[in-house]
N, C-alpha and C. Protein backbone atom coordinates (compact mmCIF):
# COMPACT_ATOMS: atom_id res chain seq x y z
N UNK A 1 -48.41 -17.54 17.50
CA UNK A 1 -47.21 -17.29 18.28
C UNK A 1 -47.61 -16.70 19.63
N UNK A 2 -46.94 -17.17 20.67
CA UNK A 2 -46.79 -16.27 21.95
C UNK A 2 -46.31 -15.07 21.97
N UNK A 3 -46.54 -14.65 23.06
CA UNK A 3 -46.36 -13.49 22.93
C UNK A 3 -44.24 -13.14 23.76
N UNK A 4 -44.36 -14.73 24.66
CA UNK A 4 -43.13 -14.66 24.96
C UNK A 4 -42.16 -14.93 23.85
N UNK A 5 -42.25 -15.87 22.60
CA UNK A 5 -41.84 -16.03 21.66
C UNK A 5 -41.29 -15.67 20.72
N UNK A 6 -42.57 -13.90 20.29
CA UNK A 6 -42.13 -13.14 19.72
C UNK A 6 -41.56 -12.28 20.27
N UNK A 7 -41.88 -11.55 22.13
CA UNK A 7 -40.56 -10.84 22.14
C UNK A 7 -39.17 -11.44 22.12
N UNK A 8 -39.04 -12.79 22.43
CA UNK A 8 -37.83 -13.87 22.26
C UNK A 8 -37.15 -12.98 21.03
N UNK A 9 -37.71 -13.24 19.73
CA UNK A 9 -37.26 -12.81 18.43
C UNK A 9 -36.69 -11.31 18.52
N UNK A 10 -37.66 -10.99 19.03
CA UNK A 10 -37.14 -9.50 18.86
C UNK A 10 -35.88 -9.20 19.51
N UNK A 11 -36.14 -9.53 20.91
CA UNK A 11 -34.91 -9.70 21.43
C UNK A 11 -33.24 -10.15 21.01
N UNK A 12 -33.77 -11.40 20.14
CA UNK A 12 -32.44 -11.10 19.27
C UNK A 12 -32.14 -10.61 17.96
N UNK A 13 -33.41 -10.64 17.45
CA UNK A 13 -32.90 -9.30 16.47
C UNK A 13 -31.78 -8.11 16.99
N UNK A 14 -32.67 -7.48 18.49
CA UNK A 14 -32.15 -6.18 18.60
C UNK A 14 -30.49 -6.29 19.10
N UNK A 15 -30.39 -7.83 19.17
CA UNK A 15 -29.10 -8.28 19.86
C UNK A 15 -28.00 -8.34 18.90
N UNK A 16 -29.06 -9.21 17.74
CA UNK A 16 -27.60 -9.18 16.41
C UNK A 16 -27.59 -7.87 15.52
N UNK A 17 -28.65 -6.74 15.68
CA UNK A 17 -28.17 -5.67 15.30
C UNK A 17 -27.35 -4.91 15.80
N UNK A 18 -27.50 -5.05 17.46
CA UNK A 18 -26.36 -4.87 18.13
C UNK A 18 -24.89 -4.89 18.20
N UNK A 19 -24.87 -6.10 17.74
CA UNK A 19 -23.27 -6.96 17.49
C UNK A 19 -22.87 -6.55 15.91
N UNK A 20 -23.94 -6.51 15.02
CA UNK A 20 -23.64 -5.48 13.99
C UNK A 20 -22.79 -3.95 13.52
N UNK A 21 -23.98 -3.79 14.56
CA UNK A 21 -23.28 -2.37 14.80
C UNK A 21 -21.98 -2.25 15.84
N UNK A 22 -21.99 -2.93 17.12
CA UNK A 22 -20.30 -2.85 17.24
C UNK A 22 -19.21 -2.83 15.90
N UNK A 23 -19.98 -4.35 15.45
CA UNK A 23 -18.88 -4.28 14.11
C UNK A 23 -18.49 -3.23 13.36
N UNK A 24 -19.00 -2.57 12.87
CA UNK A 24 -19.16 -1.82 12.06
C UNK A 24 -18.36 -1.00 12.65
N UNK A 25 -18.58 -0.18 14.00
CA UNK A 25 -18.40 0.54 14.59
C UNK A 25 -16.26 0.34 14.71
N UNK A 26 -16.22 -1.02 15.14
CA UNK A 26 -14.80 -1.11 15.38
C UNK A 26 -13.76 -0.90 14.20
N UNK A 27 -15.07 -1.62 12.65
CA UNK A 27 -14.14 -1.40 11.65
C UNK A 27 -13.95 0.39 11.38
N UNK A 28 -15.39 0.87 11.29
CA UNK A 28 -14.82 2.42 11.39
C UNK A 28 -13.83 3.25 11.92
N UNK A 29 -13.66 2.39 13.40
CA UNK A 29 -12.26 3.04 14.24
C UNK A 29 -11.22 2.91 13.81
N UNK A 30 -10.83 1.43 12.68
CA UNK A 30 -9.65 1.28 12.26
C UNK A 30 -9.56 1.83 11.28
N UNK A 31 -10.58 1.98 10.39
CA UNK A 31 -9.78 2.67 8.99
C UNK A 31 -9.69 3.99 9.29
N UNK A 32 -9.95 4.74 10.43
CA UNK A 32 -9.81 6.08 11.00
C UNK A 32 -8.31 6.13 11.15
N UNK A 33 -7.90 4.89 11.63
CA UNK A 33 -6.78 4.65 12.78
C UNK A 33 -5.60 4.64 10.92
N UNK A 34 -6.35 3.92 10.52
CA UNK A 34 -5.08 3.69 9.28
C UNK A 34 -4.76 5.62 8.47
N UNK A 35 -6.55 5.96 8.34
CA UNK A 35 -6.12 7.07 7.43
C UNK A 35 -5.26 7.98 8.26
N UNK A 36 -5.47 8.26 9.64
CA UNK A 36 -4.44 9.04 10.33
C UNK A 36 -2.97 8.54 10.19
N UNK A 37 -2.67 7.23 10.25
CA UNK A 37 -1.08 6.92 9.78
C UNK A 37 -0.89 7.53 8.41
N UNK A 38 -1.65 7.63 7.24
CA UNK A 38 -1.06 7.88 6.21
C UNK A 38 -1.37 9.23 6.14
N UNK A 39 -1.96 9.86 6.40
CA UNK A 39 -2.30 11.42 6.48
C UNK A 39 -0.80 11.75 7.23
N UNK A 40 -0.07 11.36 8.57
CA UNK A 40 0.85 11.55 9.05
C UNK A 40 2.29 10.89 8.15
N UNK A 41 2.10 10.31 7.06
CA UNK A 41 3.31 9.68 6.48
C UNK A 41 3.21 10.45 5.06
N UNK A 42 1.99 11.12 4.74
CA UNK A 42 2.29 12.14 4.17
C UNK A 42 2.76 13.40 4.26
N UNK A 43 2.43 13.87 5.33
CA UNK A 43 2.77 15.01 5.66
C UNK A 43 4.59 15.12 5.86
N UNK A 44 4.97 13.53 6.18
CA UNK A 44 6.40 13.56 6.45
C UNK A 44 7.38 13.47 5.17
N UNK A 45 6.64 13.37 4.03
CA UNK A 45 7.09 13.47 2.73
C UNK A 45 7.43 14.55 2.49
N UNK A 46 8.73 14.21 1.82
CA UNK A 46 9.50 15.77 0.93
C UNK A 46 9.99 15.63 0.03
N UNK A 47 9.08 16.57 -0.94
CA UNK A 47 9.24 16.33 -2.29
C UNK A 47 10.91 16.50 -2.45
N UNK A 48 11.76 15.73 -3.54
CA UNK A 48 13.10 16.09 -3.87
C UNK A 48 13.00 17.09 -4.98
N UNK A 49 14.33 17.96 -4.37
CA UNK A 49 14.45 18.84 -5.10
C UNK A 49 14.67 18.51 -6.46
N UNK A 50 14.47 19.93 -7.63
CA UNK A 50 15.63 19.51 -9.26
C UNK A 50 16.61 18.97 -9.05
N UNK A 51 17.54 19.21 -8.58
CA UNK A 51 18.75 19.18 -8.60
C UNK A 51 18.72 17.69 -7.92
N UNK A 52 18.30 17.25 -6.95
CA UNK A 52 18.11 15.63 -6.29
C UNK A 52 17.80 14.60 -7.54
N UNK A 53 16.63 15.12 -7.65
CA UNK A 53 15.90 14.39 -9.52
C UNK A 53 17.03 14.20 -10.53
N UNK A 54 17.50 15.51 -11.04
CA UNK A 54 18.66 15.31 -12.14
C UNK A 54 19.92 14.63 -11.96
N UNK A 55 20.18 14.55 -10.48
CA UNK A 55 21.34 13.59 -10.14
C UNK A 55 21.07 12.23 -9.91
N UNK A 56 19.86 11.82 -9.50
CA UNK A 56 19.46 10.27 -9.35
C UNK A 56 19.05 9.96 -11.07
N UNK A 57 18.35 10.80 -12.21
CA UNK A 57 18.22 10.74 -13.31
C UNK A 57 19.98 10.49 -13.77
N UNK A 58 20.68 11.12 -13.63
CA UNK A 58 22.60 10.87 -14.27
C UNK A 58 23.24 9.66 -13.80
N UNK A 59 23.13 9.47 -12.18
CA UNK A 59 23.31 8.18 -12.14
C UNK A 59 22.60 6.81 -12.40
N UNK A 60 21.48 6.99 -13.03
CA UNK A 60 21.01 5.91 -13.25
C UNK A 60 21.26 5.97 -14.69
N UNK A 61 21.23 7.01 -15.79
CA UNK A 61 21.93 7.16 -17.06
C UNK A 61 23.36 6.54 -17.01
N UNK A 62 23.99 6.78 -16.34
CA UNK A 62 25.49 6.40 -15.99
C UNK A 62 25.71 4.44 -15.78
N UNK A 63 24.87 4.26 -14.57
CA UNK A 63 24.64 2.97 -14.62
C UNK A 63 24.43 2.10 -15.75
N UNK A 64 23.31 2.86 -16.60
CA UNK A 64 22.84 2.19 -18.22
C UNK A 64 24.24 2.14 -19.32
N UNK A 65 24.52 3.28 -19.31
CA UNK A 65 25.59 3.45 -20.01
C UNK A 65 26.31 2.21 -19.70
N UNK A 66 26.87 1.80 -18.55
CA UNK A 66 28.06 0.72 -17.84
C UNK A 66 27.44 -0.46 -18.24
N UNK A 67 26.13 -0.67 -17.95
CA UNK A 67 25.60 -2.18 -18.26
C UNK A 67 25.71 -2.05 -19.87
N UNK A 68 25.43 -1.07 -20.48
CA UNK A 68 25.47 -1.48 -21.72
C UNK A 68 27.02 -1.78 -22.92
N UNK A 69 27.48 -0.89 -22.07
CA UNK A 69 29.17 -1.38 -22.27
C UNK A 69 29.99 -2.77 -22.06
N UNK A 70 29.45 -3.30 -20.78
CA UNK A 70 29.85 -4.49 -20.15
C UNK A 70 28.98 -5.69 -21.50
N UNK A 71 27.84 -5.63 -21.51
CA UNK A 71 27.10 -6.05 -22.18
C UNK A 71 27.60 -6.54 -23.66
N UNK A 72 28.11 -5.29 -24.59
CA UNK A 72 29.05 -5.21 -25.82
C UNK A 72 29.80 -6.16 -25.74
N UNK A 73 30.56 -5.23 -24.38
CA UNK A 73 32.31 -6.65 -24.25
C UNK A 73 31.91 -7.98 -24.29
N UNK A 74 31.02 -8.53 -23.60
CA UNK A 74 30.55 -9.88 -23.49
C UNK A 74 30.49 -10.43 -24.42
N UNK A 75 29.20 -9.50 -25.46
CA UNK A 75 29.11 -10.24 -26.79
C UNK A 75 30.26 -9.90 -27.64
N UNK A 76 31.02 -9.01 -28.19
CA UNK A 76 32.36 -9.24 -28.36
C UNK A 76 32.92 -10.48 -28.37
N UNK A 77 33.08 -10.54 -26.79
CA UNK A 77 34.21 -11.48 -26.02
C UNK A 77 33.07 -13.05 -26.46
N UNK A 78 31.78 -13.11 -26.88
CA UNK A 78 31.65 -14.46 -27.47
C UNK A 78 31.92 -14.82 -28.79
N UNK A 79 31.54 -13.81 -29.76
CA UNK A 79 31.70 -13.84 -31.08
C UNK A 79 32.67 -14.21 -31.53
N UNK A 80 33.95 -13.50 -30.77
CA UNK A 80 35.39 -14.32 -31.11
C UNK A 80 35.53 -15.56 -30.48
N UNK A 81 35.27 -15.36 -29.54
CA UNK A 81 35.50 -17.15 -29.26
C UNK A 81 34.55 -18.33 -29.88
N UNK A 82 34.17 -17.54 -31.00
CA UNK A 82 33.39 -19.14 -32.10
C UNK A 82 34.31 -19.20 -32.59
């Protein structure tokens, strides 16, 4: 090999390690960029109170209750009509 040849090589070695490392480098900036959104969308979280919990827990008990009532009538309302 020459000697122009092999610095040729080297040369792009040091080129695509180069472009490597941008890479790398840009993906690092973004998942920086993401964990700061969710670090900030946590912080904007608030836990619900008992009292929030036990009322979204009643109305969704309440809801069940209704579907399961409606539900009855239906089958009811087929049984007689055989």
């Amino acid at each position: 090999m020459s000697h122009n040849t092999l610095s040729d090589l080297v040369a792009a070695r040091m080129e695509t390690a180069g472009a490597k490392a941008d890479q790398r480098m840009a993906s690092a900036e973004a998942a920086q960029a993401r964990s700061g959104l969710r670090i900030e969308e946590a912080q904007g979280f608030v836990r619900p109170t008992k009292q929030e919990i036990a009322q979204v827990r009643a109305e969704a008990r309440a809801q069940g209750k209704q579907l399961a009532d409606d539900l009855r009538a239906r089958g009811a309302a087929l049984k007689a009509g055989r």
